[in-house]
Protein backbone atom coordinates (compact mmCIF):
# COMPACT_ATOMS: atom_id res chain seq x y z
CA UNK A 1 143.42 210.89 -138.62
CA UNK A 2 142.97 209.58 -134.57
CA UNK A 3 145.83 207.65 -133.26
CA UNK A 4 147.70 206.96 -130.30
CA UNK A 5 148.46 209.71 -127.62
CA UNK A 6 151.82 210.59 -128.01
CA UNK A 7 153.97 209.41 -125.27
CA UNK A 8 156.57 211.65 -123.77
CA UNK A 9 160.01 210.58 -124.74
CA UNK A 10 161.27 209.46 -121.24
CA UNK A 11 158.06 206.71 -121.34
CA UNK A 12 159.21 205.46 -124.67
CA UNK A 13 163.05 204.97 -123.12
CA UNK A 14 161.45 203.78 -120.25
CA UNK A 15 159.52 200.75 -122.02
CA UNK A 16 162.70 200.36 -124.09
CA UNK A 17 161.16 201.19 -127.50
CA UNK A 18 163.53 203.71 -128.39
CA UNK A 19 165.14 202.27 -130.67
CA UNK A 20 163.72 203.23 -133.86
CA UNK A 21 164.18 206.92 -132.91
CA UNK A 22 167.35 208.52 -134.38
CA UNK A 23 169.99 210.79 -131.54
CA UNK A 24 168.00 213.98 -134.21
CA UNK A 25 164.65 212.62 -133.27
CA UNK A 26 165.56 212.33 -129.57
CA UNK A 27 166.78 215.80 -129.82
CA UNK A 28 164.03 217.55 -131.20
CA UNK A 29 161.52 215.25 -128.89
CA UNK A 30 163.69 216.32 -125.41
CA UNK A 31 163.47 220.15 -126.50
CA UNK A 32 159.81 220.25 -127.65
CA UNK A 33 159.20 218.33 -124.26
CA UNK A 34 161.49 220.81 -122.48
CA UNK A 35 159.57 223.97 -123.92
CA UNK A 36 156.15 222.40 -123.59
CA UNK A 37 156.67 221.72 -119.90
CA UNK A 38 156.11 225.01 -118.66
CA UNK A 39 157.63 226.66 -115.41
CA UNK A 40 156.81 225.85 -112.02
CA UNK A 41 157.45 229.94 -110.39
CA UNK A 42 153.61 231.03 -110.28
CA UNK A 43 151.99 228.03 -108.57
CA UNK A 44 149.46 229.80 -106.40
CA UNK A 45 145.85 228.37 -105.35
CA UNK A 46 143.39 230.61 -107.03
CA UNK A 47 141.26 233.16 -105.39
CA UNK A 48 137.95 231.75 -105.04
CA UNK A 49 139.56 228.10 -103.00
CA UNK A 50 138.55 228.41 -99.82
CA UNK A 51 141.00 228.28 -96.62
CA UNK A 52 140.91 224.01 -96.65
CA UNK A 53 140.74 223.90 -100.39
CA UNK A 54 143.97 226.32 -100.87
CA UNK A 55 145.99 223.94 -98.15
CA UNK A 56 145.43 220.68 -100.27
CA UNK A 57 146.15 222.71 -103.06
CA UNK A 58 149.73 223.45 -101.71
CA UNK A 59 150.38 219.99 -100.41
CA UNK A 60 149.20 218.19 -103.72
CA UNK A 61 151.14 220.87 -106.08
CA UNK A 62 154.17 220.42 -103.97
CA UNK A 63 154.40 216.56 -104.57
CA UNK A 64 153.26 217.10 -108.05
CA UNK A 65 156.19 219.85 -108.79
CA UNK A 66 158.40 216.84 -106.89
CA UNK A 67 158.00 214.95 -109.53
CA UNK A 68 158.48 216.95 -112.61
CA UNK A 69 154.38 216.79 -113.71
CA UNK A 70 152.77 219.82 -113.13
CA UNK A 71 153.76 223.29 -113.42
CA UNK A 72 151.92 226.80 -113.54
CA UNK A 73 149.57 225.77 -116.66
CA UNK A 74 147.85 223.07 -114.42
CA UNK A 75 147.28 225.38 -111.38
CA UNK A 76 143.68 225.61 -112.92
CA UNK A 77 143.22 222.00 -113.62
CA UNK A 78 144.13 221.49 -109.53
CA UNK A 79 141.41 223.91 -108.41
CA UNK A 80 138.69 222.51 -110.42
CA UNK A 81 139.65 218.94 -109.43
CA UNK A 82 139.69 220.45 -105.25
CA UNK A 83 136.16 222.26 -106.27
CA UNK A 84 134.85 219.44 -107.64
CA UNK A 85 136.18 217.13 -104.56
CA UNK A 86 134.71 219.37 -101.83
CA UNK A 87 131.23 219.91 -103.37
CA UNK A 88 131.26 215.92 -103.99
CA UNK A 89 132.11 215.18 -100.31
CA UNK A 90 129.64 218.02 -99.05
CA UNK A 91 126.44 216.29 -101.18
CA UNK A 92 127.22 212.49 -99.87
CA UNK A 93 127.48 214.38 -95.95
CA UNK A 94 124.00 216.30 -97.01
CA UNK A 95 122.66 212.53 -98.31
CA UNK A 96 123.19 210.45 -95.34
CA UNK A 97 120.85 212.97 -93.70
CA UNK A 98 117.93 212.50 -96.77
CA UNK A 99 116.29 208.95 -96.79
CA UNK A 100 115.65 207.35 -100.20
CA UNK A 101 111.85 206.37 -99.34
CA UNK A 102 109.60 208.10 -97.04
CA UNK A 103 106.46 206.58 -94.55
CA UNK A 104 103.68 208.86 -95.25
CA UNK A 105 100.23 208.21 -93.91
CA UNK A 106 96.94 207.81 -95.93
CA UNK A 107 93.96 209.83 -95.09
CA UNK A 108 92.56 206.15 -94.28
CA UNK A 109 95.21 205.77 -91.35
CA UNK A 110 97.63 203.34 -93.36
CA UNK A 111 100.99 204.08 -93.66
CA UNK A 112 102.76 203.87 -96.87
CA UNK A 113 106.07 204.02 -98.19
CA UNK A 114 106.73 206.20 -100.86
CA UNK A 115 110.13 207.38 -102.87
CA UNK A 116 111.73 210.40 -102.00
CA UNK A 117 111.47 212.40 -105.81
CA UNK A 118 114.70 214.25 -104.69
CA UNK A 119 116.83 211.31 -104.25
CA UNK A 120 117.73 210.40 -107.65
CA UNK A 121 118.33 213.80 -108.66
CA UNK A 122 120.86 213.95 -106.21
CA UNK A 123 122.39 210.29 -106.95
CA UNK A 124 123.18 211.49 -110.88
CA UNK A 125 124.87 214.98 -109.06
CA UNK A 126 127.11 212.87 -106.98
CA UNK A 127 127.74 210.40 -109.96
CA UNK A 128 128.31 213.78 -112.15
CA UNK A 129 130.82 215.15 -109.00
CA UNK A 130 132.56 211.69 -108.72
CA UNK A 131 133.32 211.21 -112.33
CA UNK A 132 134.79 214.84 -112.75
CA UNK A 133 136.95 214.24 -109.19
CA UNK A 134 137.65 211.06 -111.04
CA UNK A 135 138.76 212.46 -114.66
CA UNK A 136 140.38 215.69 -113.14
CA UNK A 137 142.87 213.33 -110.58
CA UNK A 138 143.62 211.19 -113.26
CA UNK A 139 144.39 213.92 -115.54
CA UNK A 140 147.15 215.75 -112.96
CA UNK A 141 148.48 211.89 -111.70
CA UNK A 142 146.67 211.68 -108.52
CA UNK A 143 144.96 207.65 -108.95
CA UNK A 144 147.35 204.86 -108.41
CA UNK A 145 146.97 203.94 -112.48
CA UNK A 146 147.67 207.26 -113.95
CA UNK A 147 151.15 207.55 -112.24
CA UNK A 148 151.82 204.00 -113.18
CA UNK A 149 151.87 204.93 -116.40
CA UNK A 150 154.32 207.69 -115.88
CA UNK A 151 157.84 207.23 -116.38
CA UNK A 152 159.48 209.51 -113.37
CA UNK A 153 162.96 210.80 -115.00
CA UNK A 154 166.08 209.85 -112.78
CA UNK A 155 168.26 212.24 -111.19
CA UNK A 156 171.66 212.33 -112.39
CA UNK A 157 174.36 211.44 -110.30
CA UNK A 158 176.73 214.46 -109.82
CA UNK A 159 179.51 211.83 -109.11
CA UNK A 160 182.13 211.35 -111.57
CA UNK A 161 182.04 207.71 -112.80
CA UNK A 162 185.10 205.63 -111.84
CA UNK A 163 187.34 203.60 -114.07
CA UNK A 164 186.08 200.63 -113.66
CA UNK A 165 182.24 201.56 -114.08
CA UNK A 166 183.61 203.57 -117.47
CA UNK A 167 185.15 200.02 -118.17
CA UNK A 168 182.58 197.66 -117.28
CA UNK A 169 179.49 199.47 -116.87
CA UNK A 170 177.11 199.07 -113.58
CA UNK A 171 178.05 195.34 -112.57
């Protein structure tokens, strides 16, 4: 049976609809969660990234690791999405230089304008590179909406709480 995608626990606190989960269920959810996370000590760029690709690998895992959503079982998922990236932006540089029609002259003289037969075979590539850069970044939490939808835990304060805020609360 499909359903909904289950949330991680710290989205459902975050929206506020906790409340039909029991301290057990909060339990178990926080140390499944905890175990499925995965570590974060063998985040290397692969092998076969080149030079560029393996410095925007390091730059985007470090502000992924920053905030708690990616660890060493998405090192793969980052690669493809930079592969994917770098062979999109390579085509569209290779396309400006290819025209979509052609001027080709008749044996008669006349000049006619004709389609290029390559173009649209390399208009549904870029489509195909786009909408895997597309999938892939919203998969790891690189667009705008997919980290929206993220609920980025809190860091604890280390400082003891005073009197009054044990009293009263955060007023």
């Amino acid at each position: 049976m499909t359903g909904r995608n289950k949330q991680p626990l710290q989205v459902i606190q975050g929206k506020g609809a906790s409340k039909h989960l029991t301290k057990e269920e909060i339990r178990k959810r926080e140390a499944h969660e905890t175990a499925m996370r995965g570590d974060c000590d063998k985040v290397k760029p692969p092998t076969y990234l080149t030079a560029t690709q393996k410095k925007e690998f390091n730059m985007i895992a470090e502000e992924l690791i920053k905030l708690n959503i990616f660890s060493n079982l998405d090192v793969d998922s980052l690669a493809r999405y930079l592969d994917s990236k770098h062979q999109y932006l390579q085509l569209i540089k290779d396309m400006k230089k290819i025209k979509a029609t052609e001027v080709v002259k008749t044996d008669s003289g006349k000049s006619v304008t004709i389609a290029n037969d390559d173009y649209p075979k390399l208009i549904r590539t870029k489509n195909t590179l786009f909408t895997e850069c597309r999938t892939a970044a919203s998969d790891l939490g690189l667009t705008i909406t997919s980290r929206l939808k993220l609920v980025i835990p809190k860091t604890e304060n280390d400082e003891p709480e005073s009197e009054f805020e044990r009293k009263f609360g955060d007023v």
